[in-house]
N, C-alpha and C. Protein backbone atom coordinates (compact mmCIF):
# COMPACT_ATOMS: atom_id res chain seq x y z
N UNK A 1 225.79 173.92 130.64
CA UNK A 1 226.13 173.89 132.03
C UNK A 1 224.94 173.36 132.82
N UNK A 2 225.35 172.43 134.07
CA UNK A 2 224.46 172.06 134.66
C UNK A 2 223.95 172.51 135.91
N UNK A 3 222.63 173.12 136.29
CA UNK A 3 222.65 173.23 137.79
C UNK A 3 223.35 172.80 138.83
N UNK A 4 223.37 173.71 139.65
CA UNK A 4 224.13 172.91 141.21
C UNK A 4 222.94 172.61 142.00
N UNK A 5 222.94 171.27 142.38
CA UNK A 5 221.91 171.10 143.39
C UNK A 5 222.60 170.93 144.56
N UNK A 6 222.04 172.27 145.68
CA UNK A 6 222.69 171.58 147.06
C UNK A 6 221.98 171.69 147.96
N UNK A 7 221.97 170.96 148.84
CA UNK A 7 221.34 170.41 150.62
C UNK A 7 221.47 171.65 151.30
N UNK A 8 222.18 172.25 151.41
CA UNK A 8 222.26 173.39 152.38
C UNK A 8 223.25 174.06 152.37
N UNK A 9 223.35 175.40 153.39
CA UNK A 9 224.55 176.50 152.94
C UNK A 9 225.76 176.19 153.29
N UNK A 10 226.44 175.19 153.99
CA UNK A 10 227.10 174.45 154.07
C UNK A 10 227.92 173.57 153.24
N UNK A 11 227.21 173.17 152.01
CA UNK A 11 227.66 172.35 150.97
C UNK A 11 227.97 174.03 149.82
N UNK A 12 226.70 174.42 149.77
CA UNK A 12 227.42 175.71 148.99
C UNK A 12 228.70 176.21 149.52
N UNK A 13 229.25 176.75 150.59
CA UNK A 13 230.47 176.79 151.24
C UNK A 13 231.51 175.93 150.53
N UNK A 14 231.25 174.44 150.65
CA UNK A 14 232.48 173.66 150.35
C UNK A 14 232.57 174.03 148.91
N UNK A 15 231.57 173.49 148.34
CA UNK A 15 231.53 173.68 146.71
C UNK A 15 232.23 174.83 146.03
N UNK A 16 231.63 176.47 146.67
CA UNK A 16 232.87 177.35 146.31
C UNK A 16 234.15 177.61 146.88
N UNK A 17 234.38 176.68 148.06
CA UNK A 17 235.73 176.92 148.51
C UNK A 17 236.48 175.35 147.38
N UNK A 18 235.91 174.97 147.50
CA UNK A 18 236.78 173.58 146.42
C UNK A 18 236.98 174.51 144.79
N UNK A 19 235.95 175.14 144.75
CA UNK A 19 236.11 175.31 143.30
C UNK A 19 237.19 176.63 143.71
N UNK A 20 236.85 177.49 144.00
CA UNK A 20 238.21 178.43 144.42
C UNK A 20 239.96 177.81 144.38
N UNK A 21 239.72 176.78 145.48
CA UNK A 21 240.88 176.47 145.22
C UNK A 21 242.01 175.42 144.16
N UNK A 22 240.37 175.10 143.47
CA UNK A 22 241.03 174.37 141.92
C UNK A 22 241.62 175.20 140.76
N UNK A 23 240.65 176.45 140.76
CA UNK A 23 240.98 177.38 139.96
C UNK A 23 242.25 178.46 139.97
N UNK A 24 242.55 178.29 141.56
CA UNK A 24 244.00 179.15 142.05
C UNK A 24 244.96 178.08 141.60
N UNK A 25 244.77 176.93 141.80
CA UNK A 25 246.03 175.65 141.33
C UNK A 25 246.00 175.97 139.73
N UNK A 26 244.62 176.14 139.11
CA UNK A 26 245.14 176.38 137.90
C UNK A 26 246.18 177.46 137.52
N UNK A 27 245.60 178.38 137.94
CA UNK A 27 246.22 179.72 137.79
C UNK A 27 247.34 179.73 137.55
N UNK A 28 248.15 179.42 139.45
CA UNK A 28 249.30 179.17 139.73
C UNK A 28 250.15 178.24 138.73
N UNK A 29 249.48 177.17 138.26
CA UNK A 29 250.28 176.21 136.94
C UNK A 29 250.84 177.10 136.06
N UNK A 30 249.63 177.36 135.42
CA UNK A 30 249.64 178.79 134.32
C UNK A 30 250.86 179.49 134.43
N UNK A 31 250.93 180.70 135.67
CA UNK A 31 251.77 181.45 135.59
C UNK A 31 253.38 181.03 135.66
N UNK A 32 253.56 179.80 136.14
CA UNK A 32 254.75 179.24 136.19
C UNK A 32 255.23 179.12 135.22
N UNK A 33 254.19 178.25 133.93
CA UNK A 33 254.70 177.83 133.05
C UNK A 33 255.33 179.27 132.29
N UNK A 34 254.28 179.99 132.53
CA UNK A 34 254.23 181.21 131.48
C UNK A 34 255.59 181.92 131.40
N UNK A 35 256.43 181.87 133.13
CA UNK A 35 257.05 182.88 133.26
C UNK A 35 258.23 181.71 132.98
N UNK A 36 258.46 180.72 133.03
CA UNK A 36 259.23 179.42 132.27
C UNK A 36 259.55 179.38 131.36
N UNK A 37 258.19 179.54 130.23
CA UNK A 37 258.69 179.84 128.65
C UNK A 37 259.47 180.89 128.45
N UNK A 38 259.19 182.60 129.32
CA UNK A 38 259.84 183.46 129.29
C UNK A 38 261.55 183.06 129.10
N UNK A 39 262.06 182.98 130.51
CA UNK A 39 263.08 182.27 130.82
C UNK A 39 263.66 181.76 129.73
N UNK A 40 262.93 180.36 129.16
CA UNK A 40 263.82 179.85 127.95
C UNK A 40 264.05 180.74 126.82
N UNK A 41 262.96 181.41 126.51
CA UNK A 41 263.16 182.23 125.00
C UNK A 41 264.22 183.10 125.74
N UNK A 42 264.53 183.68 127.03
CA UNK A 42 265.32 184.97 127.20
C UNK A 42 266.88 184.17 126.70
N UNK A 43 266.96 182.89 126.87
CA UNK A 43 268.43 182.20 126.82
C UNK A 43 268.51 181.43 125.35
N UNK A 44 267.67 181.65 124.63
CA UNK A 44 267.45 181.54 123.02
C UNK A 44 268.26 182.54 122.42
């Protein structure tokens, strides 16, 4: 892993609000799919 270099508290701000909200999009993918596969196996 590489350091974060940042300019000021400002860029730290964006940086964890960007990364926050990449990681909720992941999430959210995730659980869709998850509860998707459910779904199909329930009609298997």
């Amino acid at each position: 892993m590489a350091p974060i270099i940042v300019e000021n508290e400002a860029e730290v701000k964006n940086f964890v609000q960007d990364t926050f909200e990449k990681i909720t999009k992941r999430v959210s993918f995730a659980n869709r799919w998850y509860e998707q596969s459910l779904y199909f196996q329930k009609l298997s």
